[in-house]
C-alpha atoms as a PDB file:
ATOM      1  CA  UNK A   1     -24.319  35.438-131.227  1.00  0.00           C
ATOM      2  CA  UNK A   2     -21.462  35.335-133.533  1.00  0.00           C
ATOM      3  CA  UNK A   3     -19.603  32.203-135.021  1.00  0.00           C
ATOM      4  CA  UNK A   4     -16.766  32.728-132.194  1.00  0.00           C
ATOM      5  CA  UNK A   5     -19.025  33.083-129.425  1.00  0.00           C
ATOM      6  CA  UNK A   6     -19.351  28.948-129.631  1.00  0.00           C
ATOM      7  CA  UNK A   7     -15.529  28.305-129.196  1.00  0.00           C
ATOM      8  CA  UNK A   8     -13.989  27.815-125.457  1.00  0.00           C
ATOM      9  CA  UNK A   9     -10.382  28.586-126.731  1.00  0.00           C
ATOM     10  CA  UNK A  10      -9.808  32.227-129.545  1.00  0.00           C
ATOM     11  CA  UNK A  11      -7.611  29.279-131.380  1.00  0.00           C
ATOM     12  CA  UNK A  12     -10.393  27.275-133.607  1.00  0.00           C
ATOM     13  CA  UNK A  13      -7.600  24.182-134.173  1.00  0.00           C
ATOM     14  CA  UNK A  14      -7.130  24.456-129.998  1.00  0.00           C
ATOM     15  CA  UNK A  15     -10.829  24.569-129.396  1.00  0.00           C
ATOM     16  CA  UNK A  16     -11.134  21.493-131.468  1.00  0.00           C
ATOM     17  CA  UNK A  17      -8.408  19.143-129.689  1.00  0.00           C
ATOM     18  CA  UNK A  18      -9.800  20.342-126.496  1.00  0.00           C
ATOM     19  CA  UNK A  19     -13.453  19.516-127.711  1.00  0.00           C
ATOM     20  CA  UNK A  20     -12.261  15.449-129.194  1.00  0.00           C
ATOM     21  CA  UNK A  21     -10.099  15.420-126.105  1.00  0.00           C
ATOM     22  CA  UNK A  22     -12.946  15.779-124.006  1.00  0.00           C
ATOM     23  CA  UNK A  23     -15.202  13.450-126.037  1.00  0.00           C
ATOM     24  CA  UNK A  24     -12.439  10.496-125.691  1.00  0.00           C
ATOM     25  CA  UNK A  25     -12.061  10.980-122.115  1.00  0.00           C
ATOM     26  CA  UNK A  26     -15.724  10.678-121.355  1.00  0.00           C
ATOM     27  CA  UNK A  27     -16.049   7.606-123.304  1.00  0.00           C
ATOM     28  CA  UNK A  28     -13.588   6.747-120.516  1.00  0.00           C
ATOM     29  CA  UNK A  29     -15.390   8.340-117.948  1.00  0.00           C
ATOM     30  CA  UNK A  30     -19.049   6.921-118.878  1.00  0.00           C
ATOM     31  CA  UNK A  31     -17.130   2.969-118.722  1.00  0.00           C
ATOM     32  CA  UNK A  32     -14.428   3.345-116.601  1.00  0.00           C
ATOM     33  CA  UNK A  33     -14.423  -0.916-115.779  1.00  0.00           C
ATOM     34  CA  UNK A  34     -13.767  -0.946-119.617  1.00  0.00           C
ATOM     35  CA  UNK A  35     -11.044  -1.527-121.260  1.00  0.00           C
ATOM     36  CA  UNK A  36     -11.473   0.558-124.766  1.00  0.00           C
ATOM     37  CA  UNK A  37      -9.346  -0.391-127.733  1.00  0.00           C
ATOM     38  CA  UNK A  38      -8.689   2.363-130.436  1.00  0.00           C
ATOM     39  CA  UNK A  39     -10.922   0.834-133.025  1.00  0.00           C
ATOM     40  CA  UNK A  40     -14.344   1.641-130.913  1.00  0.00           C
ATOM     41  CA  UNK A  41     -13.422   4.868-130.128  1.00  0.00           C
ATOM     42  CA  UNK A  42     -12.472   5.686-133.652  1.00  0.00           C
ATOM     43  CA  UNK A  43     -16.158   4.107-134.555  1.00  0.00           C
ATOM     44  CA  UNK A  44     -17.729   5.868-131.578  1.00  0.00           C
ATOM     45  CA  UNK A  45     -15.804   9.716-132.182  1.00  0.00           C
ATOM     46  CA  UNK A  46     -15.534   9.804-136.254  1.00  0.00           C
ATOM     47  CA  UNK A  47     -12.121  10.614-135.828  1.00  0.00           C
ATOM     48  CA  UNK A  48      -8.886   9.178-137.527  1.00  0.00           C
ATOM     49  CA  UNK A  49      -7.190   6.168-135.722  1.00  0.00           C
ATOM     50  CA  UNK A  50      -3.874   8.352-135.587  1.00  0.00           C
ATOM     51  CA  UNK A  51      -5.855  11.169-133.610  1.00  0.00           C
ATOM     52  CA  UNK A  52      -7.126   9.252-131.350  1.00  0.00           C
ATOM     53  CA  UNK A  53      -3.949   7.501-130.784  1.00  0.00           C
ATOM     54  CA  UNK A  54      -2.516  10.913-130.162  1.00  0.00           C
ATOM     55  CA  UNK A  55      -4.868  11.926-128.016  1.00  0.00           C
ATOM     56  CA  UNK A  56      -4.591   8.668-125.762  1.00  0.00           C
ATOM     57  CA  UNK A  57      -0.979   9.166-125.934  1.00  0.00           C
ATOM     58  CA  UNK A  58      -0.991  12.758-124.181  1.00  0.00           C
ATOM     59  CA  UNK A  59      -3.755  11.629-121.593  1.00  0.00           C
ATOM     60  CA  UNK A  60      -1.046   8.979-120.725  1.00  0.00           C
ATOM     61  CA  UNK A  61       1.238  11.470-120.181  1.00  0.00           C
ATOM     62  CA  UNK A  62      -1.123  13.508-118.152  1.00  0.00           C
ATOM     63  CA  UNK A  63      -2.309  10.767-115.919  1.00  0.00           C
ATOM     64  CA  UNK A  64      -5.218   9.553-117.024  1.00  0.00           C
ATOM     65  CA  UNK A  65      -4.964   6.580-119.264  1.00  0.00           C
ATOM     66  CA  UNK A  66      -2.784   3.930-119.621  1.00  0.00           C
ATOM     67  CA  UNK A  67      -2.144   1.006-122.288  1.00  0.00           C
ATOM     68  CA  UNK A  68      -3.775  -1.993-120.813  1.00  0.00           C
ATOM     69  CA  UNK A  69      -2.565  -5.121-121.212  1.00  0.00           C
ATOM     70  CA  UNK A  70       0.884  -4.439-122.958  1.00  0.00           C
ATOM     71  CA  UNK A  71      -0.143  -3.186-126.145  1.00  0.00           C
ATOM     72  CA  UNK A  72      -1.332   0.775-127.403  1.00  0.00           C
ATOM     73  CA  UNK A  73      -4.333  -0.601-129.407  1.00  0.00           C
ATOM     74  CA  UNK A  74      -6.350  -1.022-126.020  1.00  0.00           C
ATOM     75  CA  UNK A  75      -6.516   1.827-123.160  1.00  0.00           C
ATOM     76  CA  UNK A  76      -7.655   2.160-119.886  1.00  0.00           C
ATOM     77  CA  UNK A  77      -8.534   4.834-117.092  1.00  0.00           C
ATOM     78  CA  UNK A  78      -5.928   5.327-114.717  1.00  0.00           C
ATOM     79  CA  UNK A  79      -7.778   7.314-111.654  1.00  0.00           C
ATOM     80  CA  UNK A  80     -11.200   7.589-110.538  1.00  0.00           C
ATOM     81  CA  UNK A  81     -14.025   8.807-112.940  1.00  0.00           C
ATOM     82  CA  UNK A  82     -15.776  11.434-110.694  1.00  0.00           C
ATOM     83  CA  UNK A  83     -12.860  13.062-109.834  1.00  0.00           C
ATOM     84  CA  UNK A  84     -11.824  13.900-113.899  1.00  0.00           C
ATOM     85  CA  UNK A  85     -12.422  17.411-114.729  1.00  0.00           C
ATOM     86  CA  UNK A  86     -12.170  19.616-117.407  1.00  0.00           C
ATOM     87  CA  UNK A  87      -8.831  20.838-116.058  1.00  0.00           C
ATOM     88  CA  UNK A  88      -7.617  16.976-116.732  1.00  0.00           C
ATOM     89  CA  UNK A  89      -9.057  17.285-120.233  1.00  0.00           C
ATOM     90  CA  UNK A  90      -6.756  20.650-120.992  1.00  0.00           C
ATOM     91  CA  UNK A  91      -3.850  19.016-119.167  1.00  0.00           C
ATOM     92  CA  UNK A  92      -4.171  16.201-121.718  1.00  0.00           C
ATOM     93  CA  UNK A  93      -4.685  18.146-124.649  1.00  0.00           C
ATOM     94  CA  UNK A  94      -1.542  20.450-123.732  1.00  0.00           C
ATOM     95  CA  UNK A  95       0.592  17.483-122.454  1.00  0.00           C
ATOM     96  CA  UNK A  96       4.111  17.085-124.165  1.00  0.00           C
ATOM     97  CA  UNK A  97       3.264  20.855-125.579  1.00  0.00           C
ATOM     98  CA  UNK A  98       5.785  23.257-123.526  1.00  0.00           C
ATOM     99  CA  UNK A  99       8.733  23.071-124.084  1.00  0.00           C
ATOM    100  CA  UNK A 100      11.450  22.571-121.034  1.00  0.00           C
ATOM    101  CA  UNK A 101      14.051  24.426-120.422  1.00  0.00           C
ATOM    102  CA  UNK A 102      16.981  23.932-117.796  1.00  0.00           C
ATOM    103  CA  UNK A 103      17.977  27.033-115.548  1.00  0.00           C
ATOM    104  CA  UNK A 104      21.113  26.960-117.066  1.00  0.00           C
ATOM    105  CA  UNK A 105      19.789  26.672-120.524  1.00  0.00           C
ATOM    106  CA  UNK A 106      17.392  30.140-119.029  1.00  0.00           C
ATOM    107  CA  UNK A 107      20.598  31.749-117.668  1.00  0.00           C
ATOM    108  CA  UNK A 108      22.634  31.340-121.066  1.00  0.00           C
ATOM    109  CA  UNK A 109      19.651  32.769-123.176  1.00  0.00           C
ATOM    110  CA  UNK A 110      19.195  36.219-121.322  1.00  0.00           C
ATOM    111  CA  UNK A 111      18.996  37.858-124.839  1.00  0.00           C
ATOM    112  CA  UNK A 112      16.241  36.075-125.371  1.00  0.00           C
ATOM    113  CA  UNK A 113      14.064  37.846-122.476  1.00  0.00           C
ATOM    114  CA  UNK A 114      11.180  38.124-124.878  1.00  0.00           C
ATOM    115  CA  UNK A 115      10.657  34.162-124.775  1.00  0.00           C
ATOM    116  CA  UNK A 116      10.888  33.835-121.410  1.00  0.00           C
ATOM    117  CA  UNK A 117       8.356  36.465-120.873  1.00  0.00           C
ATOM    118  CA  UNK A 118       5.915  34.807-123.377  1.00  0.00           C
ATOM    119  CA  UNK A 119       6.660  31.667-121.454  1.00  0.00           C
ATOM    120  CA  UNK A 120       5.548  32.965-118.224  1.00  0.00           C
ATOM    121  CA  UNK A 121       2.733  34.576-119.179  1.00  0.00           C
ATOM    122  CA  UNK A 122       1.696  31.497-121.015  1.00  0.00           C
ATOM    123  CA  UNK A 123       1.953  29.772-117.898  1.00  0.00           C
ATOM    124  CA  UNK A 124       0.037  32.038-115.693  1.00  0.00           C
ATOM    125  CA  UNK A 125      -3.132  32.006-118.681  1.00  0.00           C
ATOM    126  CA  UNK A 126      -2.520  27.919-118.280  1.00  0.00           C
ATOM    127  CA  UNK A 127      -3.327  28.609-114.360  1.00  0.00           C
ATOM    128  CA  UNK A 128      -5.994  30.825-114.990  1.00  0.00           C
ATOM    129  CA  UNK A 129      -7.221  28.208-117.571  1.00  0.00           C
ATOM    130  CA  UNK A 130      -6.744  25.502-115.281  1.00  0.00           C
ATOM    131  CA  UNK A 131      -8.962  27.028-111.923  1.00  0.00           C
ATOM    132  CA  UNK A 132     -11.730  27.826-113.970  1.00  0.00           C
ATOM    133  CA  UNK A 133     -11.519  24.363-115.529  1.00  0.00           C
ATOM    134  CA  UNK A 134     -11.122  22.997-112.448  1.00  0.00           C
ATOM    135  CA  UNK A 135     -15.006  23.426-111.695  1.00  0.00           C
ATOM    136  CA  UNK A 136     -15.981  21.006-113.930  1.00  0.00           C
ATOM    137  CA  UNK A 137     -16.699  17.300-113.372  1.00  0.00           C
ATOM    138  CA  UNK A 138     -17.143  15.181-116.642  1.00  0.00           C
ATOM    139  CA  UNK A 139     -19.135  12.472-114.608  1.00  0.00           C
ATOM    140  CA  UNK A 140     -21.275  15.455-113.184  1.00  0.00           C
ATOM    141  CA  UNK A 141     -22.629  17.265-115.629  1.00  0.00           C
ATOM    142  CA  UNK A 142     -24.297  20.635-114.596  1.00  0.00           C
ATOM    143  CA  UNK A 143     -28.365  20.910-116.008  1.00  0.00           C
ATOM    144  CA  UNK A 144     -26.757  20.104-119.530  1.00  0.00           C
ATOM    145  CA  UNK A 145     -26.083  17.467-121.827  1.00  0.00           C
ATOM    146  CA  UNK A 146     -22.306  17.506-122.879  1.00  0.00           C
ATOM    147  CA  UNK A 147     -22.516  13.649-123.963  1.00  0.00           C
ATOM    148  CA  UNK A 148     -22.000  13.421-128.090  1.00  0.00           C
ATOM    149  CA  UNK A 149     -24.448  11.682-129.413  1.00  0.00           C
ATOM    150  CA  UNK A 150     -23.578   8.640-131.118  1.00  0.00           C
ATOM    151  CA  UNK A 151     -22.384   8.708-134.908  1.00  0.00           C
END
């Protein structure tokens, strides 16, 4: 087994987002009455207050979590625990990623063919990405341990 055989994603920095990504959410998962404020999961992950603010920030934008109580120091789930999949996690991980572009905008950049191809086929890896994902459940694990062990 090589080095690369233990990464989900060929991109090492990708497979690392996607791997603290999930590790936030199922803090969220595992309490999901809780309100969780920054500071605990910075103590509970390892990871830098401005990650983990980033990474709340793009499962906001997914769906999944939402400030609670007025202020971005404290989050909370937005949806219902057993239903959060590993798709979720990779929608949150990618969220605020693509960039958007207007027909027009697509219809006035024909030279630029290339990009749009790259886009679409970036998109149709995403829904491969996201059916196999799909499967699964962070609240139902399957004959493994995926929890991180406490730092």
């Amino acid at each position: 087994m090589s080095v690369s055989d233990n990464f989900l994603f060929a991109d090492y920095l990708m497979d690392q987002k996607f791997r603290i990504t999930t590790e936030i959410l199922e803090l969220f998962v595992n309490n999901p009455s809780q309100d969780l404020s920054i500071s605990y999961l910075v103590e509970y992950t390892g990871h830098t207050t401005r990650a983990v603010t980033q990474i709340c920030r793009k499962l906001q934008i997914a769906g999944l979590v939402q400030p609670a109580k007025n202020t971005s120091k404290v989050w909370m789930l937005t949806c219902d625990p057993s239903s959060i999949t590993l798709e979720d996690v990779y929608r949150g991980m990618i969220a605020n990623q693509q960039p958007t572009q207007s027909r027009a905008n697509l219809e006035a950049d024909r030279e630029r063919s290339v990009d749009l191809l790259i886009m679409q086929a970036t998109m149709e890896v995403n829904q491969s990405i996201f059916q196999h994902l799909r499967q699964f459940s962070l609240g139902r694990p399957k004959n493994t341990h995926f929890s991180s062990a406490r730092r």
